[in-house]
Protein backbone atom coordinates (compact mmCIF):
# COMPACT_ATOMS: atom_id res chain seq x y z
CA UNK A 1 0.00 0.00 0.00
CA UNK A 2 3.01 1.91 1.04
CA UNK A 3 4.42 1.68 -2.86
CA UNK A 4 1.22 2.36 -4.29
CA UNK A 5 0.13 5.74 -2.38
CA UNK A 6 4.21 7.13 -3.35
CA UNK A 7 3.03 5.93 -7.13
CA UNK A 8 0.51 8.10 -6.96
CA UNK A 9 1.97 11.03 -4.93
CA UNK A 10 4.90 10.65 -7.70
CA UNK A 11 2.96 10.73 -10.82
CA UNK A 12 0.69 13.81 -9.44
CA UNK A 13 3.55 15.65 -8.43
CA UNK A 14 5.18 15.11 -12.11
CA UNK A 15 1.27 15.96 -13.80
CA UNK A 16 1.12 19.00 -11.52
CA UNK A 17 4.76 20.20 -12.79
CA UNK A 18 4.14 19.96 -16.27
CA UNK A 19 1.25 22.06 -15.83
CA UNK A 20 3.19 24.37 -13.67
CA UNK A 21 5.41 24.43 -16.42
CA UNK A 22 3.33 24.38 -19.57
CA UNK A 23 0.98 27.22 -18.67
CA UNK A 24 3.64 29.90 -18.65
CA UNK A 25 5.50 29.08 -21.03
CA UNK A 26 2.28 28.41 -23.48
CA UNK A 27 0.96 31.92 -22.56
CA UNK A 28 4.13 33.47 -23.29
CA UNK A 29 4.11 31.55 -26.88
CA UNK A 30 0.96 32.46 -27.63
CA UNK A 31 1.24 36.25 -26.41
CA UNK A 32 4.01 36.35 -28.76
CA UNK A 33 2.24 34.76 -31.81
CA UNK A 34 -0.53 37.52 -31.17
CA UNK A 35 1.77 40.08 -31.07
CA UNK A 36 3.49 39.11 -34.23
CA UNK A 37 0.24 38.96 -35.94
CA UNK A 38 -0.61 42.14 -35.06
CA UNK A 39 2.84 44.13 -34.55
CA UNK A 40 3.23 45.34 -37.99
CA UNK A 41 -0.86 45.27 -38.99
CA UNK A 42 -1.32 49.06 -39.66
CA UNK A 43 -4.57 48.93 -41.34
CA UNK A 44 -8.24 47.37 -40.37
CA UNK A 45 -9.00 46.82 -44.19
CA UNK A 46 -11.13 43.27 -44.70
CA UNK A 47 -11.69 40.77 -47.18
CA UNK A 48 -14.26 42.83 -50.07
CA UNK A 49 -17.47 41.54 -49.54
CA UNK A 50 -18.11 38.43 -52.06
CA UNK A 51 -20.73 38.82 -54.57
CA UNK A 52 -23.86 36.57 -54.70
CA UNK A 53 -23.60 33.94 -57.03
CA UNK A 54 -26.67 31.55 -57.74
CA UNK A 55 -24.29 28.52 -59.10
CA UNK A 56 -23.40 25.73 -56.76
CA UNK A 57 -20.07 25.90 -57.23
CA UNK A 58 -18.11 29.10 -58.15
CA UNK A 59 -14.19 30.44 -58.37
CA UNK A 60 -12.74 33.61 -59.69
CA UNK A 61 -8.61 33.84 -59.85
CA UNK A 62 -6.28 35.79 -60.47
CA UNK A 63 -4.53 33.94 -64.27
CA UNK A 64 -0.87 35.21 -63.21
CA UNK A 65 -0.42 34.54 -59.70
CA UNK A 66 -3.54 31.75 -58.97
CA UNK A 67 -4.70 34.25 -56.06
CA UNK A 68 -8.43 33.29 -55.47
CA UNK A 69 -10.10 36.62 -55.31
CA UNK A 70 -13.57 35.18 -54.96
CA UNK A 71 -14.82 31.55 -54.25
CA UNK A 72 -17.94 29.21 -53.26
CA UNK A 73 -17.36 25.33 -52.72
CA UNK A 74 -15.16 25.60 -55.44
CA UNK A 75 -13.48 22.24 -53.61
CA UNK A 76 -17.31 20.51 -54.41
CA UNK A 77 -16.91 17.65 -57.13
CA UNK A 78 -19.04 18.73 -60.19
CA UNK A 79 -18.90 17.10 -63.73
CA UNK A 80 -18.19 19.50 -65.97
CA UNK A 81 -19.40 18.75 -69.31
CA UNK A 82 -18.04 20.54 -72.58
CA UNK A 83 -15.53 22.82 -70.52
CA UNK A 84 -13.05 19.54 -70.41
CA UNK A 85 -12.47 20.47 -74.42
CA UNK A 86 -9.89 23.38 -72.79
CA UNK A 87 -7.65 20.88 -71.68
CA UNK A 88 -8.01 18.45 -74.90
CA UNK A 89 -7.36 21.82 -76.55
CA UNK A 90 -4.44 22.90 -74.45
CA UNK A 91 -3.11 19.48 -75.00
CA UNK A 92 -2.90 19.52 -79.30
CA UNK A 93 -1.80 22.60 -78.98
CA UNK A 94 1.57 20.94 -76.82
CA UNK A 95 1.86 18.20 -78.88
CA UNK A 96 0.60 18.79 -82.35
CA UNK A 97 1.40 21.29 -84.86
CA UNK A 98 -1.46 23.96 -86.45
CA UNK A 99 -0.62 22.02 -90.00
CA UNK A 100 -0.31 18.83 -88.88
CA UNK A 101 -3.42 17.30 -90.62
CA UNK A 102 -5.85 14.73 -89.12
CA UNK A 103 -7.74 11.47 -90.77
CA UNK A 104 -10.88 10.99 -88.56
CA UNK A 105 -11.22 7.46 -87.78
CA UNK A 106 -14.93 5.64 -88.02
CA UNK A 107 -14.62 5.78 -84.33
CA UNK A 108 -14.12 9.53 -83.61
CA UNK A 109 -16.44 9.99 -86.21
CA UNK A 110 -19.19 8.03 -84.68
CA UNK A 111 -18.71 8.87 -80.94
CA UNK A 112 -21.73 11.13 -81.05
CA UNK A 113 -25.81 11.32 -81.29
CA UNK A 114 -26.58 13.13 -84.17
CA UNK A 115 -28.84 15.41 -83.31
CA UNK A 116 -28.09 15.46 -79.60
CA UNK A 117 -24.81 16.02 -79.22
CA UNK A 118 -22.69 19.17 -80.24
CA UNK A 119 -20.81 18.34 -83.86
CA UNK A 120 -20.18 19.71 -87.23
CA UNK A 121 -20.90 16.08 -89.21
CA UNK A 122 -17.39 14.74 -89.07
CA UNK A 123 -17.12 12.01 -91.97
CA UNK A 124 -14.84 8.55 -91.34
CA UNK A 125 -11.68 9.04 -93.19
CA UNK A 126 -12.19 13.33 -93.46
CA UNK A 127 -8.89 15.39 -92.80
CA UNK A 128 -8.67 18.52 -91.40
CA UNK A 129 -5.43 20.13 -90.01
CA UNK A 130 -5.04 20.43 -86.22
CA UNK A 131 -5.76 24.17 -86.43
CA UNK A 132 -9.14 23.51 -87.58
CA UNK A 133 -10.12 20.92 -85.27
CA UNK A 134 -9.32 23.31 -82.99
CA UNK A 135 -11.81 26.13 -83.75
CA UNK A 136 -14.46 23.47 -84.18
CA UNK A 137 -13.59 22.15 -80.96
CA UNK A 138 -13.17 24.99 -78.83
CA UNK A 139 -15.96 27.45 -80.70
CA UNK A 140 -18.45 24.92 -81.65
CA UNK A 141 -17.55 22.54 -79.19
CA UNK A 142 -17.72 19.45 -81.61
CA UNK A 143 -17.64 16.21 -79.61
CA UNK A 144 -16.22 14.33 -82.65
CA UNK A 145 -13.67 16.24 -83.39
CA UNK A 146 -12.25 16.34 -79.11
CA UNK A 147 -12.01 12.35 -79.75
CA UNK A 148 -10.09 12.60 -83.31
CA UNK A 149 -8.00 15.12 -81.81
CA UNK A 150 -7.30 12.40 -78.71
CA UNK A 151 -6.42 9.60 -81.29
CA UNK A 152 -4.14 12.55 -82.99
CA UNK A 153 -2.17 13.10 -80.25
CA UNK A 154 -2.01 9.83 -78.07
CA UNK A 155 -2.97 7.00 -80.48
CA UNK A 156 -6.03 6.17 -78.65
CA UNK A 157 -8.85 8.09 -76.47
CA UNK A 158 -7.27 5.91 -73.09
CA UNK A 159 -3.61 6.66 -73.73
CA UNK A 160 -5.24 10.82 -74.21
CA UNK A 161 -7.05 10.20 -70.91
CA UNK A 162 -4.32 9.10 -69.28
CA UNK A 163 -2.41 12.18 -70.56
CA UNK A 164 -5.09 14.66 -69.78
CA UNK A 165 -5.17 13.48 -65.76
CA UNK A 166 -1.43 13.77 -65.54
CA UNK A 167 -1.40 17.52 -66.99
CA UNK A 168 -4.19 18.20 -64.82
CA UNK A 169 -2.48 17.43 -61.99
CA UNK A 170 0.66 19.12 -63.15
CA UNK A 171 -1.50 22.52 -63.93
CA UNK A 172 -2.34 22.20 -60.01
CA UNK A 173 -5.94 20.03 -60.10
CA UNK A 174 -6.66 18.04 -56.91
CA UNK A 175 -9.88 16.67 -57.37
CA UNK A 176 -10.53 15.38 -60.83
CA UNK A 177 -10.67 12.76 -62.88
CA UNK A 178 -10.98 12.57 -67.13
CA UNK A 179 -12.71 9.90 -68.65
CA UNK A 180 -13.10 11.27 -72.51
CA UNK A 181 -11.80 13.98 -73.97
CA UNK A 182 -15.15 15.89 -75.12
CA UNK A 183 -17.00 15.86 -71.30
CA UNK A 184 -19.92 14.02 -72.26
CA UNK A 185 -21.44 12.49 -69.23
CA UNK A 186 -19.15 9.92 -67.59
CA UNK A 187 -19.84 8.88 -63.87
CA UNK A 188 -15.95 8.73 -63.71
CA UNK A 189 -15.10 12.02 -65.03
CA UNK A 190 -15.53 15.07 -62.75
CA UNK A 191 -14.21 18.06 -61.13
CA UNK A 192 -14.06 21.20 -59.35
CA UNK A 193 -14.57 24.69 -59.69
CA UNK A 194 -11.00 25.05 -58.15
CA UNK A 195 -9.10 22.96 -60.86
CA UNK A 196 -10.94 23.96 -63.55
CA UNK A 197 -9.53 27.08 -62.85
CA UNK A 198 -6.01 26.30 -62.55
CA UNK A 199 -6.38 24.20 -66.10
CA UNK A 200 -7.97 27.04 -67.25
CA UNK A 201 -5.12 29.30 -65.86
CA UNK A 202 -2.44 27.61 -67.96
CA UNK A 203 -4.45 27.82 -71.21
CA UNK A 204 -4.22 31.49 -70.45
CA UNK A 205 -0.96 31.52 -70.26
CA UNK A 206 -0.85 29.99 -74.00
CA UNK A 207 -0.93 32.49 -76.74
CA UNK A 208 -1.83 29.77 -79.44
CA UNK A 209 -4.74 28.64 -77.26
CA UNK A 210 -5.90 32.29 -76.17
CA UNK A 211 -5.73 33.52 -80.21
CA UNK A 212 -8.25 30.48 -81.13
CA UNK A 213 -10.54 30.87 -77.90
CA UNK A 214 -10.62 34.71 -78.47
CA UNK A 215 -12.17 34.79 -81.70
CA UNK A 216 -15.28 36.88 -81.26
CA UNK A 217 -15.97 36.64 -85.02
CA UNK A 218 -17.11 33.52 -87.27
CA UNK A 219 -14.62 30.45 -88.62
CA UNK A 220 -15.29 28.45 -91.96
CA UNK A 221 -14.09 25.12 -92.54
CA UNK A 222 -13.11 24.71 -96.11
CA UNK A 223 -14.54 22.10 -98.31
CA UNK A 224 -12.68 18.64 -97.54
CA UNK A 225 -11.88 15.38 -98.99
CA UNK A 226 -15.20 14.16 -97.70
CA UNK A 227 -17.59 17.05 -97.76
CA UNK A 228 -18.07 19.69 -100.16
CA UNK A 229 -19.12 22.30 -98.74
CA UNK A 230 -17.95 24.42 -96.07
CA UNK A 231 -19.05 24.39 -92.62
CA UNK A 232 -19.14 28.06 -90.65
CA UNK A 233 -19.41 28.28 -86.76
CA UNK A 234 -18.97 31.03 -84.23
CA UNK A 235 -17.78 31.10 -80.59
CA UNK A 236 -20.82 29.69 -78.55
CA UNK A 237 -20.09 31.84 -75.66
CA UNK A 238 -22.43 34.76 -74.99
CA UNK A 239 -19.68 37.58 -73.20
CA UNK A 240 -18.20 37.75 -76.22
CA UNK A 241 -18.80 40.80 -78.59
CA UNK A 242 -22.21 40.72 -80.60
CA UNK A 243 -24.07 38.44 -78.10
CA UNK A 244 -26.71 39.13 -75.44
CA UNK A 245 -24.22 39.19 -72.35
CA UNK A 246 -21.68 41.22 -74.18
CA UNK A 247 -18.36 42.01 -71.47
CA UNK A 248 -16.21 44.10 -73.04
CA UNK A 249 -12.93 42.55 -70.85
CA UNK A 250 -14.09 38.85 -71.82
CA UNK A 251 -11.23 36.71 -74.03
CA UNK A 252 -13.25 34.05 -74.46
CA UNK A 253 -13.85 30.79 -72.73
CA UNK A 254 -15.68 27.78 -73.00
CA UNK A 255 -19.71 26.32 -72.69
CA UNK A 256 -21.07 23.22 -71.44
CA UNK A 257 -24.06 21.73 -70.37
CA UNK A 258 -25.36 18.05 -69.77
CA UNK A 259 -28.62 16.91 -67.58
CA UNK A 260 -25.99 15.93 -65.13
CA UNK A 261 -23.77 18.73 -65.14
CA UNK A 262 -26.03 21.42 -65.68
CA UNK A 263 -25.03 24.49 -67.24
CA UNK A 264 -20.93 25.09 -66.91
CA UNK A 265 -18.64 27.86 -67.89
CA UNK A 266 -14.95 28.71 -67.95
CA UNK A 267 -14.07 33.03 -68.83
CA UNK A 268 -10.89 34.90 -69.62
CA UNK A 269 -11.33 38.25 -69.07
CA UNK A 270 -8.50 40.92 -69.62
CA UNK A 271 -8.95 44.72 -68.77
CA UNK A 272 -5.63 45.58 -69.80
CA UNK A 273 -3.82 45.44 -66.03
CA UNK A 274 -5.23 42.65 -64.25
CA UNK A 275 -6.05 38.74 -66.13
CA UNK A 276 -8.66 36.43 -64.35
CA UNK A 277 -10.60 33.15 -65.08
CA UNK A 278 -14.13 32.94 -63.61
CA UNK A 279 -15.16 29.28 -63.21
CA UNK A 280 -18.99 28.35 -62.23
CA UNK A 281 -20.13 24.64 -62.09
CA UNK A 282 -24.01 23.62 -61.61
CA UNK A 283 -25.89 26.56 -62.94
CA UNK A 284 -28.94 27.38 -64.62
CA UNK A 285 -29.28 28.79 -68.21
CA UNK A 286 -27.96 31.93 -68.94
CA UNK A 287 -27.31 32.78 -64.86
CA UNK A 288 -24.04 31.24 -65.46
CA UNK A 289 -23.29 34.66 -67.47
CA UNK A 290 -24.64 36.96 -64.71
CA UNK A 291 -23.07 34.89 -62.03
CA UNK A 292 -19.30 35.28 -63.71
CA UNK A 293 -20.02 38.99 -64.62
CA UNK A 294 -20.76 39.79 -61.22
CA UNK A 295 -17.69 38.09 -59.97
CA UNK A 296 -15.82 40.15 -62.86
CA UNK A 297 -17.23 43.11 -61.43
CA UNK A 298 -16.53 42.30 -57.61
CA UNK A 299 -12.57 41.96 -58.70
CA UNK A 300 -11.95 44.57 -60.77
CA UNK A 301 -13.99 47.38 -58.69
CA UNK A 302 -12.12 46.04 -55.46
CA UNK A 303 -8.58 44.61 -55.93
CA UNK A 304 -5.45 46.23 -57.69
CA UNK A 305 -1.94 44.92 -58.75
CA UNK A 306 0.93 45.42 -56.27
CA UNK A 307 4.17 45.08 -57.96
CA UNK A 308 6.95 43.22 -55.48
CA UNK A 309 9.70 44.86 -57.60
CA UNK A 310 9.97 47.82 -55.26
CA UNK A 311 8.84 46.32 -52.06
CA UNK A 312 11.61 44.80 -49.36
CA UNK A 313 12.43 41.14 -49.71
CA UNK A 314 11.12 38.56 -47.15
CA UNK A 315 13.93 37.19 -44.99
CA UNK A 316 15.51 34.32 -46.82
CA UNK A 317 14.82 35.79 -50.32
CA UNK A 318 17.46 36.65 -52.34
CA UNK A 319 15.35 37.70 -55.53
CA UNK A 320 12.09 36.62 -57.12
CA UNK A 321 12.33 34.82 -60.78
CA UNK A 322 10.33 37.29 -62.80
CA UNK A 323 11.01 40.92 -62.13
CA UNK A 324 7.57 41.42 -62.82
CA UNK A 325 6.27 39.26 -59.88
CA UNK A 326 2.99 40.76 -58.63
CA UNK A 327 0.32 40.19 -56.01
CA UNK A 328 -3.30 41.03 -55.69
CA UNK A 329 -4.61 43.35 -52.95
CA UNK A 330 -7.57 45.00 -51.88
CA UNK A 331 -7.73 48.62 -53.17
CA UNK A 332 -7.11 49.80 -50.08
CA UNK A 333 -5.21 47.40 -48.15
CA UNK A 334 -1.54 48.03 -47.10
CA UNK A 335 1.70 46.09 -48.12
CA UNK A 336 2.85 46.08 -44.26
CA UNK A 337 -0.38 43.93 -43.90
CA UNK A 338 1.05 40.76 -46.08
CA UNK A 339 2.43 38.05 -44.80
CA UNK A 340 5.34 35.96 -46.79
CA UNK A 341 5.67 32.13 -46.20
CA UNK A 342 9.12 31.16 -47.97
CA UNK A 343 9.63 27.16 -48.62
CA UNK A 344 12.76 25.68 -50.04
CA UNK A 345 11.96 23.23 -53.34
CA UNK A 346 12.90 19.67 -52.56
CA UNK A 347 15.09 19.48 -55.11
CA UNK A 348 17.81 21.42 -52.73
CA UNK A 349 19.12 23.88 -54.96
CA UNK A 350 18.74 27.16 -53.56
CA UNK A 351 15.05 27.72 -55.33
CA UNK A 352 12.01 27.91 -53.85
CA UNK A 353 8.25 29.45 -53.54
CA UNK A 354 6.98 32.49 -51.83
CA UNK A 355 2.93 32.70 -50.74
CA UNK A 356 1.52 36.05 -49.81
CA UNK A 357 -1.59 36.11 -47.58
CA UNK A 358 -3.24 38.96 -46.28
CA UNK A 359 -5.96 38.54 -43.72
CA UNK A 360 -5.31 34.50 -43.97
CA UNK A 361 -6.45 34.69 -48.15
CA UNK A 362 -3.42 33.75 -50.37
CA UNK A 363 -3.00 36.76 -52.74
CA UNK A 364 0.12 35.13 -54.83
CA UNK A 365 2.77 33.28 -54.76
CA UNK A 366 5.91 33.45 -56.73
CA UNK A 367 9.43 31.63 -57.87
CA UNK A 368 12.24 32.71 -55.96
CA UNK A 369 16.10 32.00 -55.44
CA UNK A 370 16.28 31.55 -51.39
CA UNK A 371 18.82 30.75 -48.87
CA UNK A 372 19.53 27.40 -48.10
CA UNK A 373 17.81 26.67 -45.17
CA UNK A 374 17.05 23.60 -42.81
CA UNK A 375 13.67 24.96 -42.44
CA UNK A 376 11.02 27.14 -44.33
CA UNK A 377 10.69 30.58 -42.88
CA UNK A 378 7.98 32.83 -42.98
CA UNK A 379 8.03 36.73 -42.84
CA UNK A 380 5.81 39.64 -41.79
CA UNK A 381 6.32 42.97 -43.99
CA UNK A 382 6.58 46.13 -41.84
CA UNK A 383 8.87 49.01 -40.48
CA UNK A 384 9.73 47.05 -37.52
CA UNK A 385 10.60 43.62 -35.81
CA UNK A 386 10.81 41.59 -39.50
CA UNK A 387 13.43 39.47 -37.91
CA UNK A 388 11.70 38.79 -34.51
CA UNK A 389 7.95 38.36 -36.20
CA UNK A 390 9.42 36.06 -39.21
CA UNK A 391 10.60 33.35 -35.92
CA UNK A 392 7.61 33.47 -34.01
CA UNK A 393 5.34 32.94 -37.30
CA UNK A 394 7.45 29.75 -38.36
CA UNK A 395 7.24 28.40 -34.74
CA UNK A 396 10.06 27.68 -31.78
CA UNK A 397 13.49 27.59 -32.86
CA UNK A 398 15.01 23.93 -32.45
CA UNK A 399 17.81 25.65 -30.22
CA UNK A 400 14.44 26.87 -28.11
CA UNK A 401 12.85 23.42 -28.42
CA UNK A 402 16.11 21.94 -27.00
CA UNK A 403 16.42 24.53 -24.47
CA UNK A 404 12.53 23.93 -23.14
CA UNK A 405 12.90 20.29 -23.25
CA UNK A 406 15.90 20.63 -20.85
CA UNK A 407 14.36 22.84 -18.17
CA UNK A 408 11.15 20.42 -18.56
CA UNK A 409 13.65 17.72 -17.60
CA UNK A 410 15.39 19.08 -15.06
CA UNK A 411 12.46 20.48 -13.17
CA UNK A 412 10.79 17.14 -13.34
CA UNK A 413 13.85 15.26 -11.99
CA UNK A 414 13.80 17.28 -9.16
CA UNK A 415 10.10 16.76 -8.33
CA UNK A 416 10.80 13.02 -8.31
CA UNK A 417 13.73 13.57 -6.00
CA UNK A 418 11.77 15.71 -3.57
CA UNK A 419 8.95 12.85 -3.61
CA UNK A 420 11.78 10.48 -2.61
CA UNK A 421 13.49 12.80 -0.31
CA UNK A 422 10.05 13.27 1.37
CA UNK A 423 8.88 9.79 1.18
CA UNK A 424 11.97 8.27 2.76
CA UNK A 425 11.91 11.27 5.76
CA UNK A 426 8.05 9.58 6.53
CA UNK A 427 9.86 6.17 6.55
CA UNK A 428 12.11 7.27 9.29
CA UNK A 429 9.20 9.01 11.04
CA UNK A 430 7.19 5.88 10.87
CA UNK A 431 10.07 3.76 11.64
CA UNK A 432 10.86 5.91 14.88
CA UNK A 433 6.89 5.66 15.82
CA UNK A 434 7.08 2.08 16.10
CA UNK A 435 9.93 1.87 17.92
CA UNK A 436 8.61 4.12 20.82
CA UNK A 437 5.29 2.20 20.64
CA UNK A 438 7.22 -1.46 21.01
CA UNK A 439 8.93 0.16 23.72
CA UNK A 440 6.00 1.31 25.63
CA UNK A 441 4.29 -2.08 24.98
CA UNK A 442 6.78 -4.52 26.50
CA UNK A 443 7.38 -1.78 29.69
CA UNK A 444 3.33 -2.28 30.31
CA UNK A 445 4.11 -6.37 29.94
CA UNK A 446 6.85 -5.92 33.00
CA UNK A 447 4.72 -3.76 35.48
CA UNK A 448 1.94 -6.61 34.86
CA UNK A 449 3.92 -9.48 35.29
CA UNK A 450 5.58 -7.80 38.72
CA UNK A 451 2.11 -7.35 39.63
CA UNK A 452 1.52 -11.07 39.21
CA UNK A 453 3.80 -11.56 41.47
């Protein structure tokens, strides 16, 4: 029993010291962590209020730094019906030349429902060269020609799919999976409002891509080896100039719409300083148009470029790869107010990427050249305390970890040797208790037995 109650006296006197200890010291981190937060935060500017959207699913970015400006369940997994041609497109654009030409197999030709799904009458054996199966496909959205242009490039519409999910994911998609190159409805092939809009970003970033998708005016096919006559289409979305939702900063984009899906569509839009991509998944008829012109609106009226070209250097940046490197900012926010998390590639050679927040939203991130560090840092811009608030916002040192750990150690050691000390100075006491008691005991069994006598 003895054992047992110093057990427990031990291990409550060890709890009770690591509490002791742990309080202070997790008050004083936290204070700190506050402080840095706030130290250099010289303006009370929020987040813009977000427009209202009536699509399930909804994203608006910034095309040069991937800054999400605006956003609702973009994460939600959507199918999203024609608006997979951008990749197909981005895709023979990479590995196909404009005059390569194209023999449509009977298999391409006859992947669609005549008269149900989007085509221009693609014959078995008809040519065209890649640069007009690419206005038909990404203008008139042809279904036929997104599979010949799969066979074109990969040999079959598997080895294309296969293709398509790997440059997804290299483009910065999380969440989806391609099952066919034209979108028609495939249980297996979905997305998000999120990675649409990073695919979409880098078929921005393609002039070929952005010269074909731009075209606000018609495009005639030419009479072919199997048709003769000529087949004219125009660009099926409506922001473009001439139609009923007219935006005079739209580039083009692309349609789609299945029962499943619903209606979907992908937008450029370029007002001559800032490029976006507007992304809405699971709307209704021509909403999808009001819904990506209000989120059009929302950016341009309320954010503004900030060039990082004249603005200090986080700690552990030596320079940024383009000169040019840019974030987004509300129109009245501050610089001081951004926050810089630096990370080190894992490839080890002195490169690396730099994310901007402000008020916890990412607002860029760029390539940099950085010190070669054991860990990422992160900085806070302002007048004052860089070095001290770019520590506290990575976390402890490992010096201070060691340094903690120690103390912890040491304090706890001597706990346990004051239980002992304690619990052998009762032993004694106990010890000496029973000695006097034995004594008094056998004294009382003499003065009886004398009396006996």
């Amino acid at each position: 029993m003895n054992k047992l109650k110093f057990l427990r006296k031990t291990a409550s006197a060890i709890l009770a010291a690591g509490i002791i200890i742990t309080m202070p010291l997790s008050a004083i981190l936290e204070t700190t962590v506050y402080a840095a937060s706030t130290t250099n935060t010289s303006s009370n500017v929020e987040w813009p209020a977000a427009p209202e959207v009536t699509s399930e699913s909804a994203i608006l970015i910034d095309a040069d730094t991937g800054a999400v400006l605006y956003e609702k369940d973009s994460h939600r997994k959507c199918y999203p019906a024609s608006t997979t041609k951008i990749l197909t497109g981005l895709l023979a654009i990479e590995n196909c030349s404009m005059t390569d030409t194209i023999t449509f197999s009977s298999t391409a030709a006859n992947s669609v429902k005549v008269g149900e799904d989007a085509n221009i009458g693609t014959k078995a054996g008809e040519e065209y060269t890649v640069e007009q199966a690419l206005y038909a496909l990404l203008l008139y959205s042809a279904n036929e020609v997104a599979y010949g242009l799969a066979e074109q490039v990969s040999g079959s519409l598997s080895a294309f799919t296969d293709l398509m999910n790997a440059k997804a994911k290299e483009l910065g998609a999380i969440d989806s999976h391609f099952s066919n190159a034209s979108g028609l409805y495939d249980p297996n092939h979905y997305t998000t409002a999120y990675d649409m809009a990073m695919i979409a970003r880098g078929c921005y970033n393609n002039s070929t891509f952005v010269n074909i998708d731009s075209t606000s005016t018609s495009y005639t096919i030419p009479p072919t080896n199997k048709t003769s006559t000529k087949r004219t289409f125009s660009h099926r979305h409506k922001m473009l100039k001439g139609r009923a939702y007219y935006y005079e900063y739209c580039k083009g984009g692309k349609t789609g719409y299945t029962d499943q899906a619903r209606t979907t569509l992908v937008t450029m839009a370029d007002n001559g300083d800032m490029q976006l991509v507007a992304v809405v998944l699971y709307d209704f008829g021509n909403d999808a148009y009001i819904d990506t012109r209000a989120m059009f609106d929302y950016a341009y009226s309320n954010f503004s470029k900030v060039s990082l070209k004249d603005q200090k250097l986080p700690e552990g940046v030596k320079s940024y790869e383009d000169e040019d490197a840019y974030i987004v900012l509300p129109k009245s926010a501050q610089f001081s107010d951004v926050k810089a998390e630096v990370k080190e590639d894992s490839s080890k050679d002195g490169s690396g990427t730099v994310t901007f927040t402000y008020k916890g939203q990412e607002v860029g991130s760029v390539k940099a050249a950085i010190e070669k560090n054991e860990e990422s840092s992160a900085s806070v811009f302002g007048k004052k305390k860089d070095k001290t608030t770019s520590t506290v916002v990575t976390g402890i040192s490992k010096f201070m970890k060691i340094v903690i750990g120690v103390v912890i150690a040491v304090v706890i050691l001597l706990v346990i040797l004051i239980v002992i000390a304690n619990y052998r100075k009762q032993m004694r006491r106990r010890k000496r208790k029973k000695g006097k008691r034995r004594n008094g005991k056998s004294g009382n069994v003499k003065r009886k037995k004398k009396r006996r006598r």
